[in-house]
N, C-alpha and C. Protein backbone atom coordinates (compact mmCIF):
# COMPACT_ATOMS: atom_id res chain seq x y z
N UNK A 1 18.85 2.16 -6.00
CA UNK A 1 17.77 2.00 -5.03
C UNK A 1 16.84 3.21 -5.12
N UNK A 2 15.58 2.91 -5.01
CA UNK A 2 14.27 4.12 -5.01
C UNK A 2 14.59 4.50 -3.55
N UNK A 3 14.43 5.62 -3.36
CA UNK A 3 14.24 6.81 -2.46
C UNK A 3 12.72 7.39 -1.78
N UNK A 4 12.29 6.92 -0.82
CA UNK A 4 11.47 7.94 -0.27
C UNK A 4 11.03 8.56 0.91
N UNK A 5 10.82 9.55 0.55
CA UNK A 5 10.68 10.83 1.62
C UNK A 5 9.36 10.56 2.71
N UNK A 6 9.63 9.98 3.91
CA UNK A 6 8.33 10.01 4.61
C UNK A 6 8.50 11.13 5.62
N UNK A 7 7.18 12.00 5.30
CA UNK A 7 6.76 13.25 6.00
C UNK A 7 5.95 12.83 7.15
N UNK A 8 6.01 12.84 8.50
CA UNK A 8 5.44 12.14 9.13
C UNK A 8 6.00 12.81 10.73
N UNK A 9 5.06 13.02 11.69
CA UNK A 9 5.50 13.30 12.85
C UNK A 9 5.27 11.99 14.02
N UNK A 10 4.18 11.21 13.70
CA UNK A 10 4.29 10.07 14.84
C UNK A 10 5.55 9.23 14.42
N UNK A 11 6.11 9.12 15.57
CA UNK A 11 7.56 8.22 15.33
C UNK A 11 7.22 6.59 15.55
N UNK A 12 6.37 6.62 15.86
CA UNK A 12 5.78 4.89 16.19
C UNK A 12 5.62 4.60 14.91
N UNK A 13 4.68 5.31 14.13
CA UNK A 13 4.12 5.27 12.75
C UNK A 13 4.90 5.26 11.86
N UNK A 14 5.72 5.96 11.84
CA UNK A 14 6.77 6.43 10.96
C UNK A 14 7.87 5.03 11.08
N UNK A 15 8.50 4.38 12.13
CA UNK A 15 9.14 3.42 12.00
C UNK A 15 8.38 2.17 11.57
N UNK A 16 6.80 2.20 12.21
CA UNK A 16 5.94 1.12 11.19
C UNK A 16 6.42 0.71 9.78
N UNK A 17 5.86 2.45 9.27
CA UNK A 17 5.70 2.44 7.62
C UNK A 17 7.32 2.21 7.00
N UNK A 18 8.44 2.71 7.77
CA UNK A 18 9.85 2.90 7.53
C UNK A 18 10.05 1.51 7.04
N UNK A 19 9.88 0.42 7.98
CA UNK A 19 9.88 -0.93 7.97
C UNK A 19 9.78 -1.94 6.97
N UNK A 20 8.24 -1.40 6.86
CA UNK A 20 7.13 -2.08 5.79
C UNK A 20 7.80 -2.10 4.65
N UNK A 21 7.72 -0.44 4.34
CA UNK A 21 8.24 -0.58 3.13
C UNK A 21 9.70 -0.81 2.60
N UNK A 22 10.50 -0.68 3.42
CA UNK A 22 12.16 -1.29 3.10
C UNK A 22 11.68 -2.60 2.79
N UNK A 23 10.75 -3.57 3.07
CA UNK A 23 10.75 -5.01 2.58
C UNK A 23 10.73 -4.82 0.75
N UNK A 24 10.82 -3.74 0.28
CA UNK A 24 10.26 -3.58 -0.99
C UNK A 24 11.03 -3.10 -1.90
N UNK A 25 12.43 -2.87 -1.42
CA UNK A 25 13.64 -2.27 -1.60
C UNK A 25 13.75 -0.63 -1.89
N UNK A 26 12.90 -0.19 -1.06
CA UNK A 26 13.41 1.25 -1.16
C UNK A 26 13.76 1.40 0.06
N UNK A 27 14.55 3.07 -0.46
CA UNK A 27 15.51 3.22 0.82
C UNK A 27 14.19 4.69 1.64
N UNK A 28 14.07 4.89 2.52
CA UNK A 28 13.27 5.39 3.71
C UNK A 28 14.07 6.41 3.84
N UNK A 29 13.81 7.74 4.11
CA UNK A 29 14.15 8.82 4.80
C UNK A 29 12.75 9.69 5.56
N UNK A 30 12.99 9.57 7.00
CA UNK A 30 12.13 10.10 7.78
C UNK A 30 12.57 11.31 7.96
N UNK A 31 11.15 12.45 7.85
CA UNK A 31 11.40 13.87 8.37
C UNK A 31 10.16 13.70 9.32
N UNK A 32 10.26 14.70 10.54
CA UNK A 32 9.33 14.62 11.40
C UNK A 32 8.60 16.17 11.52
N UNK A 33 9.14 17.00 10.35
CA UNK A 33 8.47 18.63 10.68
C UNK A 33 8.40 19.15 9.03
N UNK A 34 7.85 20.02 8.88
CA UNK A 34 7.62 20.57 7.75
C UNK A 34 9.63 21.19 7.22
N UNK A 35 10.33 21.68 8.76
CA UNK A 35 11.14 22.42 8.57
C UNK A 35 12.30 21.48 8.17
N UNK A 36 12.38 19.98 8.94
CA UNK A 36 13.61 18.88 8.23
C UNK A 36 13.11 18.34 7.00
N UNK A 37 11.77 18.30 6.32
CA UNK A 37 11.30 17.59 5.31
C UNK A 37 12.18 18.81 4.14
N UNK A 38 12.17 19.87 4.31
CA UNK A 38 12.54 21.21 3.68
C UNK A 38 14.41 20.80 3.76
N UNK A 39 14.43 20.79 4.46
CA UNK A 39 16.17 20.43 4.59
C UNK A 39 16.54 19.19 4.18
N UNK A 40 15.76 18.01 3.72
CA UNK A 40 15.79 17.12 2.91
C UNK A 40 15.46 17.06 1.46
N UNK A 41 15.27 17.74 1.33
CA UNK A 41 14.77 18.26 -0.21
C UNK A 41 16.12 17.92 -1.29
N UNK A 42 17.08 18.35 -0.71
CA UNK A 42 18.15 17.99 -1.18
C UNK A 42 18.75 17.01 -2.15
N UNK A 43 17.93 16.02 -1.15
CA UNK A 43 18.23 14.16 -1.86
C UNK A 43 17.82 14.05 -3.08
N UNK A 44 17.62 12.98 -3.51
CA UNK A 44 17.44 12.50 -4.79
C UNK A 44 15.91 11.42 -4.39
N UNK A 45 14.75 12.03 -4.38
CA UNK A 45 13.54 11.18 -4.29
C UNK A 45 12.43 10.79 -4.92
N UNK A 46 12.31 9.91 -5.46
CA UNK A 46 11.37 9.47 -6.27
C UNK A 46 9.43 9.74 -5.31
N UNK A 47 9.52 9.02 -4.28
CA UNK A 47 7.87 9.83 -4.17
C UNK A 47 8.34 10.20 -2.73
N UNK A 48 7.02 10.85 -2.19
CA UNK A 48 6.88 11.51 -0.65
C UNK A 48 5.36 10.91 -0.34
N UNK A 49 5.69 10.06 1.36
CA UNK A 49 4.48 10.23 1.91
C UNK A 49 3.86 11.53 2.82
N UNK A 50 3.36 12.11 2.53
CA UNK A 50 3.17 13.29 3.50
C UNK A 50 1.70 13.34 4.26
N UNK A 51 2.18 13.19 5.43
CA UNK A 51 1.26 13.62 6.41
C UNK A 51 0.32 15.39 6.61
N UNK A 52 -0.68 15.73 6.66
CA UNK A 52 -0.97 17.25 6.37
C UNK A 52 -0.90 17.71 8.04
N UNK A 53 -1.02 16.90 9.06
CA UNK A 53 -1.01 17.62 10.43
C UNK A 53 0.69 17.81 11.09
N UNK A 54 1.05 18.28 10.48
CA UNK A 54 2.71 18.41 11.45
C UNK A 54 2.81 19.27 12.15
N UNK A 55 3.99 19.29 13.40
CA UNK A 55 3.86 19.93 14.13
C UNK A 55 4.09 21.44 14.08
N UNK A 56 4.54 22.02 12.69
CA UNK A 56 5.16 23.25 12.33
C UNK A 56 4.35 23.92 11.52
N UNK A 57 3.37 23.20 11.04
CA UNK A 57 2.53 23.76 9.83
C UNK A 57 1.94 22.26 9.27
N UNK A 58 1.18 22.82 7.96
CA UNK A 58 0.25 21.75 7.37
C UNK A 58 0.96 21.30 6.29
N UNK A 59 0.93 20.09 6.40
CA UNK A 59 1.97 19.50 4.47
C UNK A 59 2.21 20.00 3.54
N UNK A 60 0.33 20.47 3.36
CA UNK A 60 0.29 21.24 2.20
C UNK A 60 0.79 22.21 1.68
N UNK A 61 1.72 22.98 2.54
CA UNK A 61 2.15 24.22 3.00
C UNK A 61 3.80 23.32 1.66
N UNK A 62 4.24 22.53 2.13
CA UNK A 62 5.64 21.78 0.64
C UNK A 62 4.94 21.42 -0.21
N UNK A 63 3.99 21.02 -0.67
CA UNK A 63 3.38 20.57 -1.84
C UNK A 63 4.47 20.89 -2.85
N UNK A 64 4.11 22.48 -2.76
CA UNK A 64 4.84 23.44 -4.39
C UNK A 64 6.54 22.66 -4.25
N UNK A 65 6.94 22.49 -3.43
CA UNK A 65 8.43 22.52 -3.18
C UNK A 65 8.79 21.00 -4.24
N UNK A 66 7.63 20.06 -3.71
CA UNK A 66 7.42 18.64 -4.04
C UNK A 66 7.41 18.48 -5.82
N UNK A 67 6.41 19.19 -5.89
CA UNK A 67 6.23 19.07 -7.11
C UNK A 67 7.53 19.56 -8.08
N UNK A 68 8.03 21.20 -7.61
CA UNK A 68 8.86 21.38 -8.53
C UNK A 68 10.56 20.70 -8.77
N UNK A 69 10.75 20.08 -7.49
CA UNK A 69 11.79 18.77 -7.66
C UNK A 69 11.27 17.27 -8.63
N UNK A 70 10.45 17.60 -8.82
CA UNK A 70 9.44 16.32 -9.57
C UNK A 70 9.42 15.02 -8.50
N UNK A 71 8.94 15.07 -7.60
CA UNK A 71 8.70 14.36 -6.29
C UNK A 71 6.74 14.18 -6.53
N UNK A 72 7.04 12.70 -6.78
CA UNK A 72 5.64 12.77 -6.65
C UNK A 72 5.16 12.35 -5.47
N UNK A 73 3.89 12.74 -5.04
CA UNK A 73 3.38 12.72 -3.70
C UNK A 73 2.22 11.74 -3.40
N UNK A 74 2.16 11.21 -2.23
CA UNK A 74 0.73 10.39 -1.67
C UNK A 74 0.49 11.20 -0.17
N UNK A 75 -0.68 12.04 0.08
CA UNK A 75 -1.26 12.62 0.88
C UNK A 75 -1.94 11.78 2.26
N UNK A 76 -1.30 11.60 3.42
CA UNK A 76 -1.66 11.23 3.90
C UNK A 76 -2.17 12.17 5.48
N UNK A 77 -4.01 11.86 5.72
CA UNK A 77 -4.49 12.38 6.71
C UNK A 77 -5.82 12.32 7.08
N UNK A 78 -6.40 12.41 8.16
CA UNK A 78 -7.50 11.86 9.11
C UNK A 78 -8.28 12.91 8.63
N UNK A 79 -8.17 14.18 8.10
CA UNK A 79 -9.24 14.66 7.53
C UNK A 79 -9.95 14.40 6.36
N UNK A 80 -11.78 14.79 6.57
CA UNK A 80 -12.79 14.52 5.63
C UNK A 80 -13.41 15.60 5.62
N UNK A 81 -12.64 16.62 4.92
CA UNK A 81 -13.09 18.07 4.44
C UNK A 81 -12.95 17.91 2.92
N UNK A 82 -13.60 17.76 2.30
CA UNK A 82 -13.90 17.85 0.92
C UNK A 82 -13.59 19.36 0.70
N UNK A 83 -13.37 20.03 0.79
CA UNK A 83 -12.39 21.26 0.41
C UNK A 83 -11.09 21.52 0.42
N UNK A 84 -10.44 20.78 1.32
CA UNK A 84 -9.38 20.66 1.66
C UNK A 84 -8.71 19.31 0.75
N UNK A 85 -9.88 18.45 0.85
CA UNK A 85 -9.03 17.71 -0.22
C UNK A 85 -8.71 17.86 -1.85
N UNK A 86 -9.51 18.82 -2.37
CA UNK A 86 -9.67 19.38 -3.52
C UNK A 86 -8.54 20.18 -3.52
N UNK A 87 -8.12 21.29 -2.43
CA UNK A 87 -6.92 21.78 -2.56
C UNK A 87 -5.84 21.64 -2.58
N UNK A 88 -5.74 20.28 -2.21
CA UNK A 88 -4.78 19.37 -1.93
C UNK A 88 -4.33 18.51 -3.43
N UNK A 89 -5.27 18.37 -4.41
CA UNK A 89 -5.28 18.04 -5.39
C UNK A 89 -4.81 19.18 -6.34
């Protein structure tokens, strides 16, 4: 089974997307802070949705962590700062 990491602090949202995508056969692991997404790292995960507003810090802040487990990532967030999204890239 595929593995993925949803970074995410709304819990409404988060059981939405949890949902959705189990119809698709992957298996869901919710973190709700920068600091349990970090303590999940552990697992074995093929991608991460990550949210950039959490309540502990900004997503972007695991990026490096993401990448060097080879976790690939989809950025998810309400900002439209074209600087920020470049850095994010």
């Amino acid at each position: 089974m595929r593995n993925i990491l949803l970074i995410e602090d709304n819990k409404d949202l988060s059981k939405e997307i949890k949902k959705y995508i189990e119809n698709f056969e992957y298996k869901v692991f919710i973190a709700e802070s920068l600091e349990e997404a970090k303590n999940k790292l552990s697992g074995d995960f093929n991608i991460a949705l990550l949210d950039i507003n959490l309540p502990d810090g900004q997503g972007i802040e695991i990026m490096g962590l993401l990448k060097e487990k080879g976790i690939k990532t989809i950025v998810t967030t309400v900002k439209n700062d074209e600087e920020f999204i470049v850095r994010s890239l």
